[in-house]
Each structure stands twice: as C-alpha cells, then as structure tokens.
N, C-alpha and C. Protein backbone atom coordinates (compact mmCIF):
# COMPACT_ATOMS: atom_id res chain seq x y z
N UNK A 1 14.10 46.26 28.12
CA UNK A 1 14.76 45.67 26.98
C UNK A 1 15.11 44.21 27.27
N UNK A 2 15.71 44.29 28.32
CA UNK A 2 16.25 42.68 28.80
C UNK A 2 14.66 41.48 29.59
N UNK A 3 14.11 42.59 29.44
CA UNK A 3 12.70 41.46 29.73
C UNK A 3 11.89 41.14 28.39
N UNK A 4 12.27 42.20 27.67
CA UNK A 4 11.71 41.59 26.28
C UNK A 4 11.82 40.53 25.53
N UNK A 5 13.30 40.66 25.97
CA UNK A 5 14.55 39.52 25.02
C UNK A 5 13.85 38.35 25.82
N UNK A 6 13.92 38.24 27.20
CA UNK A 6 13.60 36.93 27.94
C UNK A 6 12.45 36.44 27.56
N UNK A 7 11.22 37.44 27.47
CA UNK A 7 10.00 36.84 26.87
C UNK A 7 9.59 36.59 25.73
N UNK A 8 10.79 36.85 24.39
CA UNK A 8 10.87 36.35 23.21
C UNK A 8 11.45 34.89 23.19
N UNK A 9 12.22 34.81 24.02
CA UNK A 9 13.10 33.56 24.38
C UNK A 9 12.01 32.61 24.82
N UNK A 10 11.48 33.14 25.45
CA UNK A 10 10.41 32.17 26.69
C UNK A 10 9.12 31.70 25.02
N UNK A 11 8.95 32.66 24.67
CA UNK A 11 7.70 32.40 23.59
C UNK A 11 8.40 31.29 22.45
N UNK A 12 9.85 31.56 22.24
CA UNK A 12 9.89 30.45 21.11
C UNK A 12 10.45 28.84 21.61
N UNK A 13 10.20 28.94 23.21
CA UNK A 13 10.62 27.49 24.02
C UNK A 13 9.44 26.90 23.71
N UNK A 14 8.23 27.99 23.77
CA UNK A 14 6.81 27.29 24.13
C UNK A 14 6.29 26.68 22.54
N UNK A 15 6.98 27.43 20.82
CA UNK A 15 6.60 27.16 19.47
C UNK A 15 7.54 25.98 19.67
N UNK A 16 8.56 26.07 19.90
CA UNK A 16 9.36 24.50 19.97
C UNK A 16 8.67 23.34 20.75
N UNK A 17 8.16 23.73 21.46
CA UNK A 17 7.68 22.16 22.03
C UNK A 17 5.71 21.99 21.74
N UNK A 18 5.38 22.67 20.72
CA UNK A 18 4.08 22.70 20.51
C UNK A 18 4.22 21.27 19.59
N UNK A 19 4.75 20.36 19.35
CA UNK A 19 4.44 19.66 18.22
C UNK A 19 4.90 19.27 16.86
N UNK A 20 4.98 20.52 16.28
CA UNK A 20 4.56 20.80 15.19
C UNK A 20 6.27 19.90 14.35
N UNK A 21 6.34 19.50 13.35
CA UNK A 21 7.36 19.10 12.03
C UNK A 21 7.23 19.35 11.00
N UNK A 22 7.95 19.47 10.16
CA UNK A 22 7.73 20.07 9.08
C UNK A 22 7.32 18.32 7.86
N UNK A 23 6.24 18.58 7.34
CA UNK A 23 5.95 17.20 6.48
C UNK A 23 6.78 16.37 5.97
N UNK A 24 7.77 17.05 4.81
CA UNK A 24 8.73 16.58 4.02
C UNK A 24 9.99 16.87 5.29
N UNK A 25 10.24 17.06 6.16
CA UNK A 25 11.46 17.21 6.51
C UNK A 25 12.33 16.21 6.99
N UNK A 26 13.65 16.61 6.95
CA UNK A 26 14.77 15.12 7.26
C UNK A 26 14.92 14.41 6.38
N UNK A 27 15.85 13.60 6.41
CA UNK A 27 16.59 12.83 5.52
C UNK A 27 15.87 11.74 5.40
N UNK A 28 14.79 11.08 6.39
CA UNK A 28 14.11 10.21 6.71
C UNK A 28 12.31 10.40 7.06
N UNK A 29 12.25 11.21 5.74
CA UNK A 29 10.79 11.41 6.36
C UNK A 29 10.05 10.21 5.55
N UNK A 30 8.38 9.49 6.54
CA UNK A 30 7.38 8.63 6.11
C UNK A 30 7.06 9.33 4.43
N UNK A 31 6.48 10.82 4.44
CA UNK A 31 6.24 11.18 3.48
C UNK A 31 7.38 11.35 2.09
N UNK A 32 8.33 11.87 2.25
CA UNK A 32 9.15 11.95 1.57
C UNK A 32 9.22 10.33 0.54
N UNK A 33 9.70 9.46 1.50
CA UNK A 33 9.84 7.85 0.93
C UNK A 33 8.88 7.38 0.53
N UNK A 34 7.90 7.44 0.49
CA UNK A 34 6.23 7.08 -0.05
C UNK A 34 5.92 7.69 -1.22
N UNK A 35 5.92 9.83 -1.06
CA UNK A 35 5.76 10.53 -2.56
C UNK A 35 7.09 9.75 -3.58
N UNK A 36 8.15 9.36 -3.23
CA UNK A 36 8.96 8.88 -4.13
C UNK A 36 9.10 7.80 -4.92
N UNK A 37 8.28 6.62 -4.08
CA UNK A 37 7.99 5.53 -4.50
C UNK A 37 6.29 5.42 -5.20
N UNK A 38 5.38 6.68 -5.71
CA UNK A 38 4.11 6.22 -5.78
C UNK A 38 4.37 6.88 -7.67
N UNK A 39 3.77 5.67 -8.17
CA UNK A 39 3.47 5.81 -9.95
C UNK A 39 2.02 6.72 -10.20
N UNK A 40 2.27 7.33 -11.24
CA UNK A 40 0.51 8.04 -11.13
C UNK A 40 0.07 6.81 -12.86
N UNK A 41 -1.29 6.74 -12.82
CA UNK A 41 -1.87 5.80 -13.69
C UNK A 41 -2.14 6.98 -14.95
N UNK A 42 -2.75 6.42 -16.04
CA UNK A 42 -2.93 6.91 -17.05
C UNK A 42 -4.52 7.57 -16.44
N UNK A 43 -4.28 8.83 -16.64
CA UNK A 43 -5.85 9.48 -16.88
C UNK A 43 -6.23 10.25 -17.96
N UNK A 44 -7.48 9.51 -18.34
CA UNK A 44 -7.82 10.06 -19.88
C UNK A 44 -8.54 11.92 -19.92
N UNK A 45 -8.28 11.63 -21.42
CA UNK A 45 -8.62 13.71 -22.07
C UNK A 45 -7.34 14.43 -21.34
N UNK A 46 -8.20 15.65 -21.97
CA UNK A 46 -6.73 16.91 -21.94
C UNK A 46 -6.61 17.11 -20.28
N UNK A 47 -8.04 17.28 -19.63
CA UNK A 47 -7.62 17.09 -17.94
C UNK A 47 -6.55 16.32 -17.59
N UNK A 48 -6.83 14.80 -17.98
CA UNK A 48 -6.25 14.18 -17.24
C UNK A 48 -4.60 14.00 -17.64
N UNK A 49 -4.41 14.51 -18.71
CA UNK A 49 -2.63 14.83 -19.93
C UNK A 49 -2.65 15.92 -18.64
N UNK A 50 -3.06 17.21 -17.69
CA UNK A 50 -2.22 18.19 -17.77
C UNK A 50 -2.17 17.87 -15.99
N UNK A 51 -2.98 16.72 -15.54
CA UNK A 51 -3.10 16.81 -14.08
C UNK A 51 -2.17 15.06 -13.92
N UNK A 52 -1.95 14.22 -14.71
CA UNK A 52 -0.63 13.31 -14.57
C UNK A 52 0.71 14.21 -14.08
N UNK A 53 0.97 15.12 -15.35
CA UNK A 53 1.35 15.69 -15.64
C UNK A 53 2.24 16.51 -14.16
N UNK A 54 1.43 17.34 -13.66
CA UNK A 54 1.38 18.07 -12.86
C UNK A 54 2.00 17.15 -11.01
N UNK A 55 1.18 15.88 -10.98
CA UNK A 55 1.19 14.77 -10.44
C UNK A 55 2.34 14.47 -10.37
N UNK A 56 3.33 14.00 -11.38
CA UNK A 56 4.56 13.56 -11.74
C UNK A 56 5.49 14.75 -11.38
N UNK A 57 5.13 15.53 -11.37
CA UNK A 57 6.36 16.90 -11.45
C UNK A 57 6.36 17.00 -9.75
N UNK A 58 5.15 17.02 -8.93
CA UNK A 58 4.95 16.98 -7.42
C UNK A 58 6.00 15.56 -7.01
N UNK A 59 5.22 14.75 -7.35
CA UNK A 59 5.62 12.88 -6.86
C UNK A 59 7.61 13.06 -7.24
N UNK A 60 7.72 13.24 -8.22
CA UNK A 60 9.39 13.48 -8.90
C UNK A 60 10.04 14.16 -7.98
N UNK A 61 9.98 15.14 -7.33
CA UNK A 61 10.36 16.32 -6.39
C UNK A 61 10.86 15.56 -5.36
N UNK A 62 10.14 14.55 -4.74
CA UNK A 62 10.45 13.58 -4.09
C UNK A 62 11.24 12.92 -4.05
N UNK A 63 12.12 12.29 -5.08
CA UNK A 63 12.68 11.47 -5.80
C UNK A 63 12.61 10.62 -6.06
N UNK A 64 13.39 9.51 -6.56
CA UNK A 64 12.85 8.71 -7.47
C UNK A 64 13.06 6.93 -6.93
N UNK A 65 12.28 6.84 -6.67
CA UNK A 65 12.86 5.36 -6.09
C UNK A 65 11.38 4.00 -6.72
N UNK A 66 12.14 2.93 -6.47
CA UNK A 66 11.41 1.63 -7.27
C UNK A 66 9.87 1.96 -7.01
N UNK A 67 8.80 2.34 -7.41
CA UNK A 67 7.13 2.16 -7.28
C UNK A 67 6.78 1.13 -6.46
N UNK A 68 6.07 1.56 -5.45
CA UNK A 68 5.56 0.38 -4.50
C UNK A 68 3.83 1.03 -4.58
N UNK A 69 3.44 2.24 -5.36
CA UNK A 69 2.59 2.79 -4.85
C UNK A 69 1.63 3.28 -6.51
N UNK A 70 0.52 3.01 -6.68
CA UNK A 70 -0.10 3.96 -7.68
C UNK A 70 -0.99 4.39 -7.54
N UNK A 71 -0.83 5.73 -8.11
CA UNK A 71 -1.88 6.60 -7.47
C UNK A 71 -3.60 6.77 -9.34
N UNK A 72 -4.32 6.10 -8.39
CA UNK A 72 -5.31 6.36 -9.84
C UNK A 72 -6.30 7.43 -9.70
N UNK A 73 -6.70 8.41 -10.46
CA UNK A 73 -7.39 9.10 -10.89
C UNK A 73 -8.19 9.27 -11.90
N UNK A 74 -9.54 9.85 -11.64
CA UNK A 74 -11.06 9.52 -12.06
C UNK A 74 -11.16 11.23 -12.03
N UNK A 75 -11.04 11.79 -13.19
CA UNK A 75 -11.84 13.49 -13.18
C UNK A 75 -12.95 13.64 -13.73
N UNK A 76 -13.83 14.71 -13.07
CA UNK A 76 -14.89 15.20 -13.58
C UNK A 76 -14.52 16.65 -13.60
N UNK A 77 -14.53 16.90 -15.38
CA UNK A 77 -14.28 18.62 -15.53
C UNK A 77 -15.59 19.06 -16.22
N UNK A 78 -16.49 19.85 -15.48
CA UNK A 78 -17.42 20.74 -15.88
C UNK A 78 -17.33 22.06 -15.99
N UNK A 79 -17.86 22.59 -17.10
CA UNK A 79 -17.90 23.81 -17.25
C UNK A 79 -19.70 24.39 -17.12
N UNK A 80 -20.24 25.33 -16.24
CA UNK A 80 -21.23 25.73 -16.51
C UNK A 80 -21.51 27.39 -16.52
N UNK A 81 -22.61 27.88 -17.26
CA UNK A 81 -22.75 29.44 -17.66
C UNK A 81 -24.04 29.80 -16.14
N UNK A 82 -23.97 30.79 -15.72
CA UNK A 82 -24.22 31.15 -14.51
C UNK A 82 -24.71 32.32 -15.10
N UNK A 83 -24.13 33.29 -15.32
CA UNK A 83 -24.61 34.38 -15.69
C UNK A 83 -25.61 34.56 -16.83
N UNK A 84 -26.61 34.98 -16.71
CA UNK A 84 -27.19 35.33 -17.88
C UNK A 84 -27.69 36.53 -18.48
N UNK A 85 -27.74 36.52 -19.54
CA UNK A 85 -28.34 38.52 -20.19
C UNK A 85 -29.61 38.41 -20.29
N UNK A 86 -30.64 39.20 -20.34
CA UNK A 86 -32.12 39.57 -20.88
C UNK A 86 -32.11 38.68 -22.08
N UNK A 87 -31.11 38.75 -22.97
CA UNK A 87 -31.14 38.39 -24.68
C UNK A 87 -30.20 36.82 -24.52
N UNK A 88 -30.32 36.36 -23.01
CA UNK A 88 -30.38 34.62 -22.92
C UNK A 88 -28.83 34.18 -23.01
N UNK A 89 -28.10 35.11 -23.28
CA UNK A 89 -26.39 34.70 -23.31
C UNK A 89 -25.38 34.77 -22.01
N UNK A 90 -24.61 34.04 -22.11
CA UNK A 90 -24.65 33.74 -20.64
C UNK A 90 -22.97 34.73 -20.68
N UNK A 91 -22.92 35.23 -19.65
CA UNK A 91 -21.80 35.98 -19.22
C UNK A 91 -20.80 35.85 -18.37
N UNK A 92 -21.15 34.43 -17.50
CA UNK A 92 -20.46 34.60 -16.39
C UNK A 92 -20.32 32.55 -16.48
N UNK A 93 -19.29 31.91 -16.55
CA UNK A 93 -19.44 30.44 -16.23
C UNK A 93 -18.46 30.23 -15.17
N UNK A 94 -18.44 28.90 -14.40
CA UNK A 94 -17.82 28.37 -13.73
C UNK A 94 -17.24 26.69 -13.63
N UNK A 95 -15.87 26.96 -13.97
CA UNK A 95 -15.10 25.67 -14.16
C UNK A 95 -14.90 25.49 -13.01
N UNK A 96 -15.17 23.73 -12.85
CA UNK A 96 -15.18 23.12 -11.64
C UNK A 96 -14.09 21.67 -12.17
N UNK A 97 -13.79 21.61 -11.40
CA UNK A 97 -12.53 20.25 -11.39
C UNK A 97 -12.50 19.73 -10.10
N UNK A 98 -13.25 18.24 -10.16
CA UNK A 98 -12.80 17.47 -8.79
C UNK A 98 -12.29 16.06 -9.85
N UNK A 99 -11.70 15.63 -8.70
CA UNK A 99 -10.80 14.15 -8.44
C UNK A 99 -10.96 13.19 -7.66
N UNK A 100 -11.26 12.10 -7.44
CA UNK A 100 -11.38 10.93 -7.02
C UNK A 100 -10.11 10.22 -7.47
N UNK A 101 -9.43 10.29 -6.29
CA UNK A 101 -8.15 9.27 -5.94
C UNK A 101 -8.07 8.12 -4.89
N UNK A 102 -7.43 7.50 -5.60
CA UNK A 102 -6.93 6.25 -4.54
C UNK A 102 -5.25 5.96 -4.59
N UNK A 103 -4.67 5.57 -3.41
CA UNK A 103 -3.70 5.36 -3.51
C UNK A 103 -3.79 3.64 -3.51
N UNK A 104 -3.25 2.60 -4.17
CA UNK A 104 -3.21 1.28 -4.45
C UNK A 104 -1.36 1.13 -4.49
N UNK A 105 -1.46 -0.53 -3.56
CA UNK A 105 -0.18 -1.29 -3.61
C UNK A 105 -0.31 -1.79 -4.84
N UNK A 106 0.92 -1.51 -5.60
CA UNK A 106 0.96 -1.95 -6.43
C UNK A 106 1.21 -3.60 -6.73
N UNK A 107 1.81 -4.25 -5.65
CA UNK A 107 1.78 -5.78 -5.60
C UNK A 107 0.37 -6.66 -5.52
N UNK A 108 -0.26 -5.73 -4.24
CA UNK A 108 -1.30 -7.02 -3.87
C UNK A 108 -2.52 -5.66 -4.47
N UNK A 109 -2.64 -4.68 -5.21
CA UNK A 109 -3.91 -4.01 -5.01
C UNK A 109 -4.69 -3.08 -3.88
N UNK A 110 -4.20 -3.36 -2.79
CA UNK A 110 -4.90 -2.91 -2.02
C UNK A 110 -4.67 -1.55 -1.92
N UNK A 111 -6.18 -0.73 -1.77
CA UNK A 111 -6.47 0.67 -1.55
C UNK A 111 -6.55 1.44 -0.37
N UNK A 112 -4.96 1.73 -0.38
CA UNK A 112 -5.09 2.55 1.21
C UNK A 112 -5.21 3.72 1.23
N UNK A 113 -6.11 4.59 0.41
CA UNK A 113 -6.35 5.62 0.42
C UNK A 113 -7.09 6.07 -0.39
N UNK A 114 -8.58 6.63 -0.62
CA UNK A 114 -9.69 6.51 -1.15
C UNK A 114 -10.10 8.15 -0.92
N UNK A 115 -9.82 9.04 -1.97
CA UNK A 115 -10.37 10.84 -1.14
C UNK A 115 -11.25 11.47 -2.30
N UNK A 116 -11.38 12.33 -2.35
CA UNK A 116 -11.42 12.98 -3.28
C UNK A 116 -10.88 15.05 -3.03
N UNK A 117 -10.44 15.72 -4.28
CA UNK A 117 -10.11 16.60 -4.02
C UNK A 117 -10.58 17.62 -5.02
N UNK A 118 -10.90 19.12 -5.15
CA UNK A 118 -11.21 19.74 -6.45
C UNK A 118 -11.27 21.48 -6.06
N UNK A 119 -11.55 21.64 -6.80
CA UNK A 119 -11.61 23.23 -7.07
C UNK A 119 -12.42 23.51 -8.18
N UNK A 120 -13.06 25.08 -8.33
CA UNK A 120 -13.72 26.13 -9.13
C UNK A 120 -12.90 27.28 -9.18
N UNK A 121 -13.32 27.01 -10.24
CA UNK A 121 -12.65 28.61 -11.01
C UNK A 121 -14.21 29.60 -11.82
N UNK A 122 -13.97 31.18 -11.64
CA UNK A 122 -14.88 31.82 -12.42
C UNK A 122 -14.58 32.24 -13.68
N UNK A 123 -15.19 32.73 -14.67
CA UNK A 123 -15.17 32.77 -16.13
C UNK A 123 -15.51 33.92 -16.76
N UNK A 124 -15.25 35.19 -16.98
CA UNK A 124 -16.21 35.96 -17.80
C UNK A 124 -15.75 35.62 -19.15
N UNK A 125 -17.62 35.72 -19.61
CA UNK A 125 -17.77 34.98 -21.02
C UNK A 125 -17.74 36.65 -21.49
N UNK A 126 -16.56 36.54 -22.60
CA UNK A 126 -16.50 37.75 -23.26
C UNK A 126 -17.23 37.58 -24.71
N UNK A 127 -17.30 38.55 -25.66
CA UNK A 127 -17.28 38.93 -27.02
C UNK A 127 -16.62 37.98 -27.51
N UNK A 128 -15.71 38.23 -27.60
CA UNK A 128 -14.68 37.13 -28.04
C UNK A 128 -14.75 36.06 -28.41
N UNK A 129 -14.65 34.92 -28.89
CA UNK A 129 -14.96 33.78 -28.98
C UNK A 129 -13.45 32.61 -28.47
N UNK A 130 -12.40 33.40 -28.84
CA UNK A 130 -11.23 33.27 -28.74
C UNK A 130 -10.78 33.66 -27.76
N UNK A 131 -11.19 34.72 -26.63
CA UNK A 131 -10.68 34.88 -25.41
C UNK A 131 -11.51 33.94 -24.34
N UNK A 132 -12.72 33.56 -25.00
CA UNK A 132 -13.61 32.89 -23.48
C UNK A 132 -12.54 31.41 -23.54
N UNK A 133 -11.92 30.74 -24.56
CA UNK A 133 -11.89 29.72 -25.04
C UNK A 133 -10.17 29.61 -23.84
N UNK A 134 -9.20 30.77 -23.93
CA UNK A 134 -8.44 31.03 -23.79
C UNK A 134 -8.86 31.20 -21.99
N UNK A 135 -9.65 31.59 -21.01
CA UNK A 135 -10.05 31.96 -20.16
C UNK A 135 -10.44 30.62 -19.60
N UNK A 136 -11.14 29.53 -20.28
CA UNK A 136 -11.27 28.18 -19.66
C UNK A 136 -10.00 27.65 -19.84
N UNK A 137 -9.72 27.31 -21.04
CA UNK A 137 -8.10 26.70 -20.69
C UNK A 137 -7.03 27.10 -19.56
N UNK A 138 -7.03 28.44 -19.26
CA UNK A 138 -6.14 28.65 -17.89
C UNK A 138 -6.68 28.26 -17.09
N UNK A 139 -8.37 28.54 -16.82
CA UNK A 139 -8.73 28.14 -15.47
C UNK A 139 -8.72 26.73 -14.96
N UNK A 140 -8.98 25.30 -16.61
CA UNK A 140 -8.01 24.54 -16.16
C UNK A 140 -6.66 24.34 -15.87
N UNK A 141 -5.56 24.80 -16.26
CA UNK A 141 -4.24 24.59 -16.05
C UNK A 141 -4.20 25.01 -14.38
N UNK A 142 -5.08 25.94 -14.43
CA UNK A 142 -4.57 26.56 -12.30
C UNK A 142 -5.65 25.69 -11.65
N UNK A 143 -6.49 25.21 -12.29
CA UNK A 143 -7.39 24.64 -11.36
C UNK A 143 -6.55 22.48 -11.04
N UNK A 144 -5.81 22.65 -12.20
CA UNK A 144 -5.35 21.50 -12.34
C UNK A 144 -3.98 21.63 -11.77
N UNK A 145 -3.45 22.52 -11.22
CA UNK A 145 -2.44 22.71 -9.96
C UNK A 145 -2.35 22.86 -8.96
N UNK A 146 -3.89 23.60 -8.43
CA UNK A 146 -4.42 23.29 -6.99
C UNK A 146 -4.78 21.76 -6.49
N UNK A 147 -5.62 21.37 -7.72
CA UNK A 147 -6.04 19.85 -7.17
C UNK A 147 -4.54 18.94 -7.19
N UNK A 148 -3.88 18.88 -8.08
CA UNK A 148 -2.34 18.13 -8.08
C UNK A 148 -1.93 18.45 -6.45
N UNK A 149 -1.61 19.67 -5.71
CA UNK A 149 -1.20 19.97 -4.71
C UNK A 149 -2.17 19.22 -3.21
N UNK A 150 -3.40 19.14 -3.55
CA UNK A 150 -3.80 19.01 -2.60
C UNK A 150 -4.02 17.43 -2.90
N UNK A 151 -4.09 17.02 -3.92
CA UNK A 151 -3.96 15.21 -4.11
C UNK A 151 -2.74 14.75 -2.92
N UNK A 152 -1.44 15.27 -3.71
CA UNK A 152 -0.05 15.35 -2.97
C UNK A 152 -0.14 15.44 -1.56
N UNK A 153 -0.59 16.72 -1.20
CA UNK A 153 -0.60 16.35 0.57
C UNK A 153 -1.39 15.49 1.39
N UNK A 154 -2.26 15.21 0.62
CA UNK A 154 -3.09 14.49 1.05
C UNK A 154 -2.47 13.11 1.14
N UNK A 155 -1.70 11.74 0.31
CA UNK A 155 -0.73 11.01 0.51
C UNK A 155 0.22 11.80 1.27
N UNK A 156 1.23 12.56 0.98
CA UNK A 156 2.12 12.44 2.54
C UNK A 156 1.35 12.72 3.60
N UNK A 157 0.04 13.59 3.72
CA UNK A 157 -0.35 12.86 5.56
C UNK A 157 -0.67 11.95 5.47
N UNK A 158 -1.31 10.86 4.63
CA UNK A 158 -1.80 9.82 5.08
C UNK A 158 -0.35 9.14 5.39
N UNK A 159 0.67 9.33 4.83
CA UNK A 159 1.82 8.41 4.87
C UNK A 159 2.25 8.90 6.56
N UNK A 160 2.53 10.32 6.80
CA UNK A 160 3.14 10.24 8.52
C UNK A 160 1.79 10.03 9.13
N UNK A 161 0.74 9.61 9.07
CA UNK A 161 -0.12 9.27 10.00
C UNK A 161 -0.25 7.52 9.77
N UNK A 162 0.05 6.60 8.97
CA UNK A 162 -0.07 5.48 9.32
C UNK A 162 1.58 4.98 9.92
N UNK A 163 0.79 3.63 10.68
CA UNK A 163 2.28 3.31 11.18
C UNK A 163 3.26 2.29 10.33
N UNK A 164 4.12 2.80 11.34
CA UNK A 164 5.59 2.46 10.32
C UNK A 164 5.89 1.29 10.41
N UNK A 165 5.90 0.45 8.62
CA UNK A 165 6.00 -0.97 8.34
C UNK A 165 6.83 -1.46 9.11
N UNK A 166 6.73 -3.22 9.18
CA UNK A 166 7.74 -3.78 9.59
C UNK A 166 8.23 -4.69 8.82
N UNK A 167 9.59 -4.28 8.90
CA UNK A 167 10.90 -5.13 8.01
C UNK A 167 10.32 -6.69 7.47
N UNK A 168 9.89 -7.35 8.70
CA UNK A 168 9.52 -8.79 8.44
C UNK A 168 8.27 -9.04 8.09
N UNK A 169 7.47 -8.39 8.20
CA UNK A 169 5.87 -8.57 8.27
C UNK A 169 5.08 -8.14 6.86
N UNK A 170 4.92 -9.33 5.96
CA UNK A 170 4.78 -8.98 4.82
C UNK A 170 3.26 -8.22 4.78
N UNK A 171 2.44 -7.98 5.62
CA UNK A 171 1.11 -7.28 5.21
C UNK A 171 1.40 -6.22 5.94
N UNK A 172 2.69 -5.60 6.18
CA UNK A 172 2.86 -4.27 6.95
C UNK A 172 2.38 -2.73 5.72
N UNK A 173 1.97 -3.09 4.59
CA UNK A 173 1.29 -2.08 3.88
C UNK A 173 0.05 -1.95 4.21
N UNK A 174 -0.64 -3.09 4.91
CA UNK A 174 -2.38 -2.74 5.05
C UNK A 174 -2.59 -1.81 6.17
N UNK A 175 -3.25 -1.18 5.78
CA UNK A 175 -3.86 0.44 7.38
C UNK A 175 -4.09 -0.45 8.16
C-alpha cells in the first residue's frame, strides 16, 4: 500500500516536470493577450456570416482589449454527391469547408501568420427535399465550429511560440 502511494507520488514528480502548460493559462499568458487583441475581417456569404461569427465568440472569450491584430479569411465551401443509384441520383454527398487565414498587424500590414484549416462532413441525400437541405446546413454550422476552433489554436500557438516583444523596439511584431 505504502509503495503504491510512493510510486504514484514518484509518477506525478515525473508529469510535473515533463514540460507541458496549459495554452491559455495565467493571468499573463502570450496567447491569451494576442486572442484578445486580434479583429476578425469581413468574410463574404452565409459561410463566412456563421464562421466571423463563431471567430468572434472564440477571439471575445479572450477578452477584449484595443486590436493590434486581424485575422482575414478566404473560404471555400463545397458540396459534392458521392453516392450514386443505378437511376443516376446521388445518395450520399460530402461537405467540405477549408480556410485560408492570415493573421496581419494591423498598423504596418504585415502577415505573421499564413495557414490554412478545414474539415468534411458526410450527407445522406434523402427523399426529402427539405431534410437534405436541412442536413447541409448543420453540416455547415459544425463544420464551421471545428474550423473556428482550430483557426483559434492555431494563433495562440503561433503567439507562445514567437518571441516576446520588446517594450522599445518598434519592429518587435515581425517573426
């Protein structure tokens, strides 16, 4: 019993000194102060209304401080039919949603962060005309909450992996 305890003890000395922090954590995190300060740009169609959208609700969480940062986005939302019947109707499609982001200073322009991010979703094409219609619209709304999430982490690592500005040094935003 008492060697158990010691080698539970011993195992969480060794998870404590592996590294690891939590992204957003502390009162003073790189990421935290960066998601708070970055504007998202206007992106056009209903994609781009529900993935600002989505963008803003992530970036906001953060809180809210003066914009030093905008984040622009470029979507490509395709829908294609995959499945097909003998009698040529297709049964089965797949919504795809990627993103091309950049993160840009908003003073001087410059692009310190250039990615892209996306997801697929599957489709059964029903009878219906009104449920297939209903079946793409969710698969954008979830497909347009995965990519929001992974836009998001993607700026706070880039933010704790570059180094930390300096007070005096006015090009301390360039990588």
């Amino acid at each position: 019993m008492i060697r158990n305890i010691a080698l539970c003890l011993g195992l969480l000395t060794l998870l404590t000194a592996c590294g690891l922090r939590p992204l957003y954590g502390g009162a003073q995190s790189p990421a935290r102060d960066m998601l708070a300060a970055v504007e998202v740009g206007g992106i056009p169609g209903r994609s781009g209304y529900l993935m600002r959208g989505a963008l803003e609700q992530r970036l906001g969480a953060a809180g809210n401080a003066a914009p030093r940062y905008r984040l622009e986005v470029t979507l490509d939302d395709r829908i294609e039919g995959f499945g097909v019947r003998a009698d040529n109707a297709v049964t089965r499609e797949r919504r795809t949603l990627r993103a091309r982001f950049q993160l840009v200073t908003i003073d001087r322009g410059t692009v310190l962060l250039d990615a892209t991010a996306g997801g697929d979703a599957g489709i059964d094409v029903v009878s219906s005309e009104y449920a297939t219609i209903a079946a793409e619209d969710s698969a954008l709304e979830r497909l347009t909450e995965q990519v929001a999430d992974q836009i998001v982490a993607r700026v706070a690592l880039y933010a704790t992996r570059r180094p930390p500005p300096a007070a005096a040094d006015p090009s301390a935003e360039l990588p």
